[in-house]
C-alpha atoms as a PDB file:
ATOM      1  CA  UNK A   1      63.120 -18.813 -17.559  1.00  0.00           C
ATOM      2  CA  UNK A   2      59.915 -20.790 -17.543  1.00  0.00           C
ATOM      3  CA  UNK A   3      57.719 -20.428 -14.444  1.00  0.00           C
ATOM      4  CA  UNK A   4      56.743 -23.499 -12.716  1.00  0.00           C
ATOM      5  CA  UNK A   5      53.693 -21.727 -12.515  1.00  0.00           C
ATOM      6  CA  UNK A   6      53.110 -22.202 -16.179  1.00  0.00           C
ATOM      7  CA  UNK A   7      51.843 -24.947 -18.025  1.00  0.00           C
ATOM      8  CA  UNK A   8      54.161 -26.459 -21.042  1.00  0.00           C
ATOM      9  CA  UNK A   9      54.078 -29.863 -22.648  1.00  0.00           C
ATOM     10  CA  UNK A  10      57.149 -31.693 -22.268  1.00  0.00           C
ATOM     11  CA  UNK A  11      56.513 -32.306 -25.839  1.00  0.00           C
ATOM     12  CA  UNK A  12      56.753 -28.292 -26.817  1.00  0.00           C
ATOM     13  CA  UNK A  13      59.996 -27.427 -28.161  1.00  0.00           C
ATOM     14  CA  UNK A  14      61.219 -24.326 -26.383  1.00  0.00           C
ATOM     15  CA  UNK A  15      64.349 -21.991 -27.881  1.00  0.00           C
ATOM     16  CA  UNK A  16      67.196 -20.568 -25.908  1.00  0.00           C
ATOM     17  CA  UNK A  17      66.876 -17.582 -23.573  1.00  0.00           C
ATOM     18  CA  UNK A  18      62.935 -17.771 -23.398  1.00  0.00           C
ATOM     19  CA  UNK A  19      60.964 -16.407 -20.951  1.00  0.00           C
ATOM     20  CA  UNK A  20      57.199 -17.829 -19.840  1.00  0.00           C
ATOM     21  CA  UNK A  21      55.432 -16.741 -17.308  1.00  0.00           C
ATOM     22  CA  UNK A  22      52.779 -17.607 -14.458  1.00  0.00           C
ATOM     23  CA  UNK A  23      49.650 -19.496 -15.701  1.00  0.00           C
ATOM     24  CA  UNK A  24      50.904 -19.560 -19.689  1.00  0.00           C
ATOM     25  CA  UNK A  25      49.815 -22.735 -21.648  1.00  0.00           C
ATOM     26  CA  UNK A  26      51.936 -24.176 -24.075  1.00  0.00           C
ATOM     27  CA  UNK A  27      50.522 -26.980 -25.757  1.00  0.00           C
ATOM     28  CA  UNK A  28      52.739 -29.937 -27.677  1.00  0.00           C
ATOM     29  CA  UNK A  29      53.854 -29.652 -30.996  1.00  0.00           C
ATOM     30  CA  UNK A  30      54.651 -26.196 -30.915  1.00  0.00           C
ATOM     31  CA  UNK A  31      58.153 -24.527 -30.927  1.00  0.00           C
ATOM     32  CA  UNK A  32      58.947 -21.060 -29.419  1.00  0.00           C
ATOM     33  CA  UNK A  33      62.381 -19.578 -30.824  1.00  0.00           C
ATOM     34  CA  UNK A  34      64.912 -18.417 -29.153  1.00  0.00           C
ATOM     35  CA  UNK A  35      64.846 -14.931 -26.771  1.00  0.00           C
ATOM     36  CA  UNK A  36      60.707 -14.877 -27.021  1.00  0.00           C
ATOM     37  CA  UNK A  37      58.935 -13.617 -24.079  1.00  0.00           C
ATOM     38  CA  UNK A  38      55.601 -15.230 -22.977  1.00  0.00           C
ATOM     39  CA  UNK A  39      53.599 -13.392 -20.974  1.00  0.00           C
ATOM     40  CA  UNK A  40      50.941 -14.348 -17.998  1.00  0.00           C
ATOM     41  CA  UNK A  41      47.874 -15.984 -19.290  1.00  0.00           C
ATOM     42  CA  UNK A  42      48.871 -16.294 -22.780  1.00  0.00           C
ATOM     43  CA  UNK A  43      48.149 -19.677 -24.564  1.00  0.00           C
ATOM     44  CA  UNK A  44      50.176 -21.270 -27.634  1.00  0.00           C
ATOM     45  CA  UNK A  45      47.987 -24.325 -29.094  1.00  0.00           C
ATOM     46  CA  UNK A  46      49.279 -27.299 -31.037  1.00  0.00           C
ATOM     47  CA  UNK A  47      50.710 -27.423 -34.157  1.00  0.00           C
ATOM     48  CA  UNK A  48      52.128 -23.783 -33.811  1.00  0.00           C
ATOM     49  CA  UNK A  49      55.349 -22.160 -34.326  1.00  0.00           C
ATOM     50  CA  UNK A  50      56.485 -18.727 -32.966  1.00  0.00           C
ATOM     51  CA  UNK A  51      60.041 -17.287 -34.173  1.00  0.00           C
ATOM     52  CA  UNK A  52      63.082 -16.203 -32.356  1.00  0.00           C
ATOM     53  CA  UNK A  53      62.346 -12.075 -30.298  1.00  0.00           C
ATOM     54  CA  UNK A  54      58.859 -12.447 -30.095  1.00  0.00           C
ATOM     55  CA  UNK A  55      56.479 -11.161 -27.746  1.00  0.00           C
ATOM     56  CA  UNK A  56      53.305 -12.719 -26.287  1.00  0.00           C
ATOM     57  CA  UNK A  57      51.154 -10.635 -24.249  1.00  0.00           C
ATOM     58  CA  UNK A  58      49.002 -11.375 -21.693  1.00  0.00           C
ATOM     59  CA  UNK A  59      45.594 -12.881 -23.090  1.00  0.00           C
ATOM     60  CA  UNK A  60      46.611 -13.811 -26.727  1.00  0.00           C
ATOM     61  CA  UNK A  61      45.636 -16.694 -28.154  1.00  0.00           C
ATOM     62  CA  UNK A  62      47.729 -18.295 -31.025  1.00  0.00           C
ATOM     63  CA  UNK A  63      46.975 -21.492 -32.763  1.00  0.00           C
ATOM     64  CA  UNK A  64      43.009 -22.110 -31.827  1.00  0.00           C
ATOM     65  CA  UNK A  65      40.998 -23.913 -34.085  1.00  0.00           C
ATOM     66  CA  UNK A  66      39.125 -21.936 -36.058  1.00  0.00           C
ATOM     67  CA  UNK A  67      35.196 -20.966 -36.109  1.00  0.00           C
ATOM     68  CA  UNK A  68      35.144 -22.101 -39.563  1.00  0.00           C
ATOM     69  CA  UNK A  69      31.727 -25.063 -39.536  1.00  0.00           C
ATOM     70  CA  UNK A  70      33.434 -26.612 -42.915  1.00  0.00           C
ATOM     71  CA  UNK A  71      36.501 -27.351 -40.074  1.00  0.00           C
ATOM     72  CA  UNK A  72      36.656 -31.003 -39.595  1.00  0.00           C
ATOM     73  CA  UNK A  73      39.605 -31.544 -37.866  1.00  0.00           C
ATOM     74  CA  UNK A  74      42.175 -31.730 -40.559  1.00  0.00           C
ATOM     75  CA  UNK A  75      45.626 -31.010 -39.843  1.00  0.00           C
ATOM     76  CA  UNK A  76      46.652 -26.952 -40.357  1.00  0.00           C
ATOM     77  CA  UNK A  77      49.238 -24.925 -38.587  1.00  0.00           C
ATOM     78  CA  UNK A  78      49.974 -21.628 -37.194  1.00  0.00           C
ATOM     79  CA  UNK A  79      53.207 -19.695 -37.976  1.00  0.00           C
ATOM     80  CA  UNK A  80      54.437 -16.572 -36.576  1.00  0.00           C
ATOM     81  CA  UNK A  81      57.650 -14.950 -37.498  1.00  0.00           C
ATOM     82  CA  UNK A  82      60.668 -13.353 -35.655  1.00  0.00           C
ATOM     83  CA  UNK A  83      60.454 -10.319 -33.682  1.00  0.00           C
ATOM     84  CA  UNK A  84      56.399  -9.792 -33.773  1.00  0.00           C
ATOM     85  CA  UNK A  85      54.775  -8.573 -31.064  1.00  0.00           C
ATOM     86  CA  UNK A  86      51.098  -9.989 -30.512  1.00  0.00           C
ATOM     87  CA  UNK A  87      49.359  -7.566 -27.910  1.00  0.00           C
ATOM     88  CA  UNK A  88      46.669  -8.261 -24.897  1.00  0.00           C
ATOM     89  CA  UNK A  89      43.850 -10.409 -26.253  1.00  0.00           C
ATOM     90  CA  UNK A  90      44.592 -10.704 -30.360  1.00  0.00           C
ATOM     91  CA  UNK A  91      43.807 -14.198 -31.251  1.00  0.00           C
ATOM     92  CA  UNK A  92      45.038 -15.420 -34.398  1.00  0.00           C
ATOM     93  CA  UNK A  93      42.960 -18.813 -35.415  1.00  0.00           C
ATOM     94  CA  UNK A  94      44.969 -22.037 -37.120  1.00  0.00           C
ATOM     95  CA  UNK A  95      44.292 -22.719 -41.098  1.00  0.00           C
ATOM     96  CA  UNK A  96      41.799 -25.273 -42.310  1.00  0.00           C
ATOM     97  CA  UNK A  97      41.488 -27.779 -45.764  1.00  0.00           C
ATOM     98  CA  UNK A  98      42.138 -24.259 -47.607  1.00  0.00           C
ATOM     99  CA  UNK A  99      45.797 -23.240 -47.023  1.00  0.00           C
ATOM    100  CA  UNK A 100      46.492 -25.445 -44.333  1.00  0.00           C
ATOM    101  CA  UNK A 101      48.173 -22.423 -42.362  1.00  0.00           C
ATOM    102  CA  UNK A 102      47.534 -19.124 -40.929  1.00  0.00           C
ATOM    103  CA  UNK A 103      50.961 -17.544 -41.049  1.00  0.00           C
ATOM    104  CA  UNK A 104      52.167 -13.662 -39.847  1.00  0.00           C
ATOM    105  CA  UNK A 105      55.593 -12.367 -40.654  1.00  0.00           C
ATOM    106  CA  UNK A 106      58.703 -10.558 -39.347  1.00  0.00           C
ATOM    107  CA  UNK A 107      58.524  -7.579 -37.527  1.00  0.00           C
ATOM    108  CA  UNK A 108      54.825  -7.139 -36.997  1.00  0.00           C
ATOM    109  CA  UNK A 109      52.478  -5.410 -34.593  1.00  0.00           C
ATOM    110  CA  UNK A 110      49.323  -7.116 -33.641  1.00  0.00           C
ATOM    111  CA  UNK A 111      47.510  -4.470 -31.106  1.00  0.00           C
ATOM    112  CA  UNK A 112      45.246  -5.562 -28.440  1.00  0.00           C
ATOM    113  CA  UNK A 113      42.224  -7.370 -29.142  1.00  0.00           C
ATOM    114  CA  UNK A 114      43.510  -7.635 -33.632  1.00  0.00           C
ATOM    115  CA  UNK A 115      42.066 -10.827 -34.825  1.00  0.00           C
ATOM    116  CA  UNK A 116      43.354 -13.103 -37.654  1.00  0.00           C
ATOM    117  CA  UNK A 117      41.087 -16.107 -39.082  1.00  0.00           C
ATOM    118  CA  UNK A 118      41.623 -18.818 -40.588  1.00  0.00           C
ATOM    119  CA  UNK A 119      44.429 -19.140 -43.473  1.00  0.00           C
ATOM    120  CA  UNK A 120      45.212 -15.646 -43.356  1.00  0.00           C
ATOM    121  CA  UNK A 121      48.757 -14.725 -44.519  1.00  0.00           C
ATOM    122  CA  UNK A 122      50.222 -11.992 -43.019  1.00  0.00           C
ATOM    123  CA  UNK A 123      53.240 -10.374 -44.403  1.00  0.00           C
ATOM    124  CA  UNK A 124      56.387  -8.698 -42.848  1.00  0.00           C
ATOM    125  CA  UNK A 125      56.211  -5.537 -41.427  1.00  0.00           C
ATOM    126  CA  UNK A 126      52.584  -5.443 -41.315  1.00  0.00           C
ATOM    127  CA  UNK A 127      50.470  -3.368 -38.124  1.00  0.00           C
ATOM    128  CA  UNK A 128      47.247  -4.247 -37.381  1.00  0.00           C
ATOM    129  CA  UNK A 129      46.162  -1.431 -34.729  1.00  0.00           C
ATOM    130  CA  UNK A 130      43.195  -2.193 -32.017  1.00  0.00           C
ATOM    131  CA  UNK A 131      40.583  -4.510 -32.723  1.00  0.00           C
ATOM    132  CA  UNK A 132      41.093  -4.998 -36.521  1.00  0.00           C
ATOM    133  CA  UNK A 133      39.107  -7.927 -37.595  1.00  0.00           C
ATOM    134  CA  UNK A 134      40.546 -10.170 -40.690  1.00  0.00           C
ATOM    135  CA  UNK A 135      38.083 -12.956 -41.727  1.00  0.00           C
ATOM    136  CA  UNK A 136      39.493 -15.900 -43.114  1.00  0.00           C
ATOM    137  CA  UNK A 137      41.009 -16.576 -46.518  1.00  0.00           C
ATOM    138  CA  UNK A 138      42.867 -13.046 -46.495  1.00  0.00           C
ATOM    139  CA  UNK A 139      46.386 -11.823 -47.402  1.00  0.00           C
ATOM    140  CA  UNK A 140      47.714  -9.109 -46.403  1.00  0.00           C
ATOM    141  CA  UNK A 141      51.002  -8.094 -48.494  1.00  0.00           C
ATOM    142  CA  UNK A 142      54.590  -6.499 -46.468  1.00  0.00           C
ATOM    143  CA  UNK A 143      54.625  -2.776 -45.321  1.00  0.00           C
ATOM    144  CA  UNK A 144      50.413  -2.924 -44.680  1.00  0.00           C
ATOM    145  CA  UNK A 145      49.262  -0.569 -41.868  1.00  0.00           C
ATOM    146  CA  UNK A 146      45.654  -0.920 -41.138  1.00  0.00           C
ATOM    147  CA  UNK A 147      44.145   1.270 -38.471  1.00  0.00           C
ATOM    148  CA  UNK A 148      41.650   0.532 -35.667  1.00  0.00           C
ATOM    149  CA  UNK A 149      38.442  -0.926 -36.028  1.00  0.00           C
ATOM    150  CA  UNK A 150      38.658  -2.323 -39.414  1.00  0.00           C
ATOM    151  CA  UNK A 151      36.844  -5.316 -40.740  1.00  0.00           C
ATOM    152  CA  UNK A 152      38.036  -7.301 -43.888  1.00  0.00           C
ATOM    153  CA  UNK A 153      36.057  -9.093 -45.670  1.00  0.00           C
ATOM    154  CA  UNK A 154      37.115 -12.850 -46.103  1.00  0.00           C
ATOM    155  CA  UNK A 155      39.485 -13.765 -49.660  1.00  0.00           C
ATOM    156  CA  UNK A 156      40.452 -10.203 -49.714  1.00  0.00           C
ATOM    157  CA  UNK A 157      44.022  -9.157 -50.369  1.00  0.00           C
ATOM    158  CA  UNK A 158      45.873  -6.386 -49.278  1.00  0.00           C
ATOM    159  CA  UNK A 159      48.801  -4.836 -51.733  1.00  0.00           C
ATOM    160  CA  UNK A 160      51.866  -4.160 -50.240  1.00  0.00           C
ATOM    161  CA  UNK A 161      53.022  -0.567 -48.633  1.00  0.00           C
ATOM    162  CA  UNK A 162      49.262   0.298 -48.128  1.00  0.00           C
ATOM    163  CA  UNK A 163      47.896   2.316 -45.474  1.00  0.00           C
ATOM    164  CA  UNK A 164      43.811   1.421 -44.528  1.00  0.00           C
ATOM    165  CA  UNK A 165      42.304   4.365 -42.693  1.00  0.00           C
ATOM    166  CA  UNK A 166      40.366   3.753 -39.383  1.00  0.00           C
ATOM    167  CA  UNK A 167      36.647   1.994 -38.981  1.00  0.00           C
ATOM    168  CA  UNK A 168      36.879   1.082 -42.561  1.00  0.00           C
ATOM    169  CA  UNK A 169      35.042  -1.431 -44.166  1.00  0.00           C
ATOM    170  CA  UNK A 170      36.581  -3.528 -46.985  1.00  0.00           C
ATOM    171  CA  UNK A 171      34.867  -5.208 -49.299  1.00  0.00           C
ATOM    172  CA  UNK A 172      37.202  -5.140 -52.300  1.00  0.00           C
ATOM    173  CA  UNK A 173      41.078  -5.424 -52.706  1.00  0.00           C
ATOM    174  CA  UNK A 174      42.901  -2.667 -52.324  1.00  0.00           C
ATOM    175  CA  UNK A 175      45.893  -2.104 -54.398  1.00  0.00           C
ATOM    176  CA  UNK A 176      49.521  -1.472 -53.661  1.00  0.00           C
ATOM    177  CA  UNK A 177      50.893   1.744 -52.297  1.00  0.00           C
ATOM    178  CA  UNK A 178      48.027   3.588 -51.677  1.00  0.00           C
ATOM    179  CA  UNK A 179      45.843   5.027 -49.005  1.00  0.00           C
ATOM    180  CA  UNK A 180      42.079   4.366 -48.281  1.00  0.00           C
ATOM    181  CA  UNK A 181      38.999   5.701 -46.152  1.00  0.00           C
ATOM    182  CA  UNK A 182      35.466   7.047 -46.337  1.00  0.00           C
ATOM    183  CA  UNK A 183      32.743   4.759 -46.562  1.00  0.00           C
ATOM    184  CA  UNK A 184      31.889   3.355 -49.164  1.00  0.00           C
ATOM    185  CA  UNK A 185      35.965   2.783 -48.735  1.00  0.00           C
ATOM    186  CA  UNK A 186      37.896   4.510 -51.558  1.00  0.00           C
ATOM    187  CA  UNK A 187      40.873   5.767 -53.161  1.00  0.00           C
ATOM    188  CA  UNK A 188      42.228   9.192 -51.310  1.00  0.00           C
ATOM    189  CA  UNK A 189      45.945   9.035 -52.650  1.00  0.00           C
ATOM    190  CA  UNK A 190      49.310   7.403 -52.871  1.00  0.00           C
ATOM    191  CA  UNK A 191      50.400   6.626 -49.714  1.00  0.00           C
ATOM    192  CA  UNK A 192      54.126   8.862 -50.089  1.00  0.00           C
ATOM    193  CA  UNK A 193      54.646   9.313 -46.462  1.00  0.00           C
ATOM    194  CA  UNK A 194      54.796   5.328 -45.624  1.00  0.00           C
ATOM    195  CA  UNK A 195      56.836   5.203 -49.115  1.00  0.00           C
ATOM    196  CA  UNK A 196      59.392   7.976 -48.264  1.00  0.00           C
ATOM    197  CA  UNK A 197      59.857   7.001 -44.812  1.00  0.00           C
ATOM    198  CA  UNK A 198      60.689   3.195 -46.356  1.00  0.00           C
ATOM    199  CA  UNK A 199      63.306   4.881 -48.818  1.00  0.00           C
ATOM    200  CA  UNK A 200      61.755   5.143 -52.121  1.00  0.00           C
ATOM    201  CA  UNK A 201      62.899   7.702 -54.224  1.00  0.00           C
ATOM    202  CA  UNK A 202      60.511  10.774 -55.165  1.00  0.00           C
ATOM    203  CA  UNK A 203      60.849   9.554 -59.115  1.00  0.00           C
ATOM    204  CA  UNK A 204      59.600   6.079 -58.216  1.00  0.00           C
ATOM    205  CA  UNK A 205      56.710   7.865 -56.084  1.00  0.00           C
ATOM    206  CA  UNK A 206      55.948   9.966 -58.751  1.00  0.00           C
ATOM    207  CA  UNK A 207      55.705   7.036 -60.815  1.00  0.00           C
ATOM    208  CA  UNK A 208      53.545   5.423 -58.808  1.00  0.00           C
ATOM    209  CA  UNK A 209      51.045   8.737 -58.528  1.00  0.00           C
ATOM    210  CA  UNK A 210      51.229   8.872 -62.259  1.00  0.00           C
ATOM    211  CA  UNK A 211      49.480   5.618 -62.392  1.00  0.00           C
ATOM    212  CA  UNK A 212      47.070   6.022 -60.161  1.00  0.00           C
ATOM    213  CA  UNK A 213      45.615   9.208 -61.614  1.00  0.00           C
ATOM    214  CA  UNK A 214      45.324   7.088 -64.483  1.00  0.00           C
ATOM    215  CA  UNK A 215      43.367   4.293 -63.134  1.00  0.00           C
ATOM    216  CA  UNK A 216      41.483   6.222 -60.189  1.00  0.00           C
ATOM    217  CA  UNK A 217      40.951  10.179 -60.910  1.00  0.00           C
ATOM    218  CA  UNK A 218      41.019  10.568 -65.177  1.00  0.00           C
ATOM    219  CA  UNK A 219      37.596   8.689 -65.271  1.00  0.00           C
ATOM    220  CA  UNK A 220      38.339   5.820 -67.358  1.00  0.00           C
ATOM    221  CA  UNK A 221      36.906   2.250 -67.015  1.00  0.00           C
ATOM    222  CA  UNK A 222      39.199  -0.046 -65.678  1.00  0.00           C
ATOM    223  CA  UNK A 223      40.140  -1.684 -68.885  1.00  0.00           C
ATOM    224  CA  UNK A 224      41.300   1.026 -70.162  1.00  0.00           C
ATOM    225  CA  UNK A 225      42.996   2.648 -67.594  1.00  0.00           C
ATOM    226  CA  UNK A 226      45.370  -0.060 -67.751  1.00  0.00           C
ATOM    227  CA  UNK A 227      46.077  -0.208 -70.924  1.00  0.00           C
ATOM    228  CA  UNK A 228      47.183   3.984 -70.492  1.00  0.00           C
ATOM    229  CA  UNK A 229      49.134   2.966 -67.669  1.00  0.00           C
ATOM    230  CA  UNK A 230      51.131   0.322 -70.033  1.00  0.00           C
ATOM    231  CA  UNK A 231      51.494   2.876 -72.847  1.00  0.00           C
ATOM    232  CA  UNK A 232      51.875   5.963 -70.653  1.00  0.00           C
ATOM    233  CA  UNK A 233      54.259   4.767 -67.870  1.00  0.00           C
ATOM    234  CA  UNK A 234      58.022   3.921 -68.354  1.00  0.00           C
ATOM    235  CA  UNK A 235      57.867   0.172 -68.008  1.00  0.00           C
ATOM    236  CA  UNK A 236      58.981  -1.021 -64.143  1.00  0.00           C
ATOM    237  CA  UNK A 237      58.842  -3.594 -61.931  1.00  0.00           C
ATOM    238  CA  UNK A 238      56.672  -1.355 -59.607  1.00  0.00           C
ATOM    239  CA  UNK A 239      54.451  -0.670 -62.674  1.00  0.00           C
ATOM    240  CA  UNK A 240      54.169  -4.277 -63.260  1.00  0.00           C
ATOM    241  CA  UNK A 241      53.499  -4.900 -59.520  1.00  0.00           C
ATOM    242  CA  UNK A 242      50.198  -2.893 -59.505  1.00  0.00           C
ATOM    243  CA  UNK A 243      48.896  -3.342 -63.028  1.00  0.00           C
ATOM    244  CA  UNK A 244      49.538  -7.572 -61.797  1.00  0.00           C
ATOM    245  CA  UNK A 245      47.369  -7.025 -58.708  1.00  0.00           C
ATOM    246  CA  UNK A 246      44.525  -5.401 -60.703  1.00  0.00           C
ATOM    247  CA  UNK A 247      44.483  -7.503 -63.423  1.00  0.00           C
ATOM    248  CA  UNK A 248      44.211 -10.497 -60.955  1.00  0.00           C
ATOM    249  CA  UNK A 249      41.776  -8.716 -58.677  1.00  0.00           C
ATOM    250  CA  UNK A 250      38.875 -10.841 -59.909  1.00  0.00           C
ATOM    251  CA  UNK A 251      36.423  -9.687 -57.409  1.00  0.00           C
ATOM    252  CA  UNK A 252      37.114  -6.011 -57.808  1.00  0.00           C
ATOM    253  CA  UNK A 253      39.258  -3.399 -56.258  1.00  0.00           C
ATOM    254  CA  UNK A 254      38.012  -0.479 -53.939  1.00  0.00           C
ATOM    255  CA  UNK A 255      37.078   2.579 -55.525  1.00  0.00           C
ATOM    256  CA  UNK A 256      38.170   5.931 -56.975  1.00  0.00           C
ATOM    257  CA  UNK A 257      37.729   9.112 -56.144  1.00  0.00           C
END
């Protein structure tokens, strides 16, 4: 049901079974999927796509040009998967010249007032609780919960399965699979209940603690730390996963304990 209270281009492309409601904007070139649910006040800008069992809550804003001042107008999209649910007031800003798209996955949670930049990729599965602020340039990886109040530093990227503690501030990567808080933001463990809850088994959790004691709590450099991992550590493609993300973390990763 659209409201003919709401306003949407003729030249949007609108799924089956959608609902928008009273004093929505949907601008052209975007395409809602089928069964999303659009609520009062929202607005969808051009050049956006939003998958099949979404929600839009009152207030968001999805597809904005971005308050990047290198931004000349090129063409860039926004993409947002099936079954997210964007809360009151998140905005999430369209890409630029860099990627070309700000994109957020499957099944995600963007609470009230979350903000995503510019050519941010957001994976599946991902949470961003109240008033998290991503600058632009970030990734965040599948399985990511990030608590309220945190601010990420722009070209940052977030390993997959993580769990970011509130008010933090983050300044470096942060690895797969564990947890972080404390400021400076640091290393405080593996994050097993997210892991367990997601089915891994308690061998491939141990695993993954055995590594990390290596690289964070032992004391080594880096460097070395990685090289124990690879001659410690059963060879795995969870093993490869993080020792990949370090090795490729060119601007640093947070901190041990």
């Amino acid at each position: 049901m659209i409201s003919p209270l709401a306003n949407v281009s003729p030249k949007a492309s609108i799924g089956n079974n959608v609902t928008i409601q009273p004093f929505a904007t949907v601008y052209e070139d975007v395409v809602i999927g089928d069964n999303t649910y659009i609520h009062p006040n929202a607005i969808i800008y051009p050049d956006t796509t939003i998958g099949s069992d979404c929600q839009i809550f009152p207030g968001a804003l999805i597809g904005v040009v971005s308050q990047d001042l290198k931004y000349k107008g090129e063409k860039a999209k926004t993409v947002v998967g099936n079954n997210t649910i964007i809360r009151e007031y998140a905005t999430i800003h369209k890409g630029t010249a860099d990627r070309k798209i700000t994109s957020v996955g499957n099944n995600c949670l963007l609470m009230a007032y979350s903000h995503v930049a510019h050519d941010c990729i957001v994976g599946n599965n991902v949470i961003l609780a109240n008033y998290v602020g991503l600058a632009g340039h970030i990734t965040i990886e599948d399985f990511v919960i990030i608590e309220g109040y945190t601010a990420i530093q722009q070209f940052i990227t977030i390993g997959a399965h993580s769990f970011l503690a509130g008010a933090s501030k983050v300044r470096k990567n942060v690895p797969p699979f564990i947890r972080v808080a404390r400021d400076p933001l640091q290393y405080i463990g593996v994050n097993t209940v997210g892991l367990s809850r997601r089915g891994f088994d308690k061998e491939l959790i141990n695993q993954i603690e055995d590594i990390y004691r290596l690289i964070f709590v032992r004391g080594h450099n880096l460097t070395n730390a990685l090289e124990l991992v690879e001659q410690e550590i059963p060879d795995s493609e969870t093993r490869k996963q993080i020792v990949d993300f370090i090795r490729s973390s060119q601007d640093g990763i947070v901190k041990g304990i």
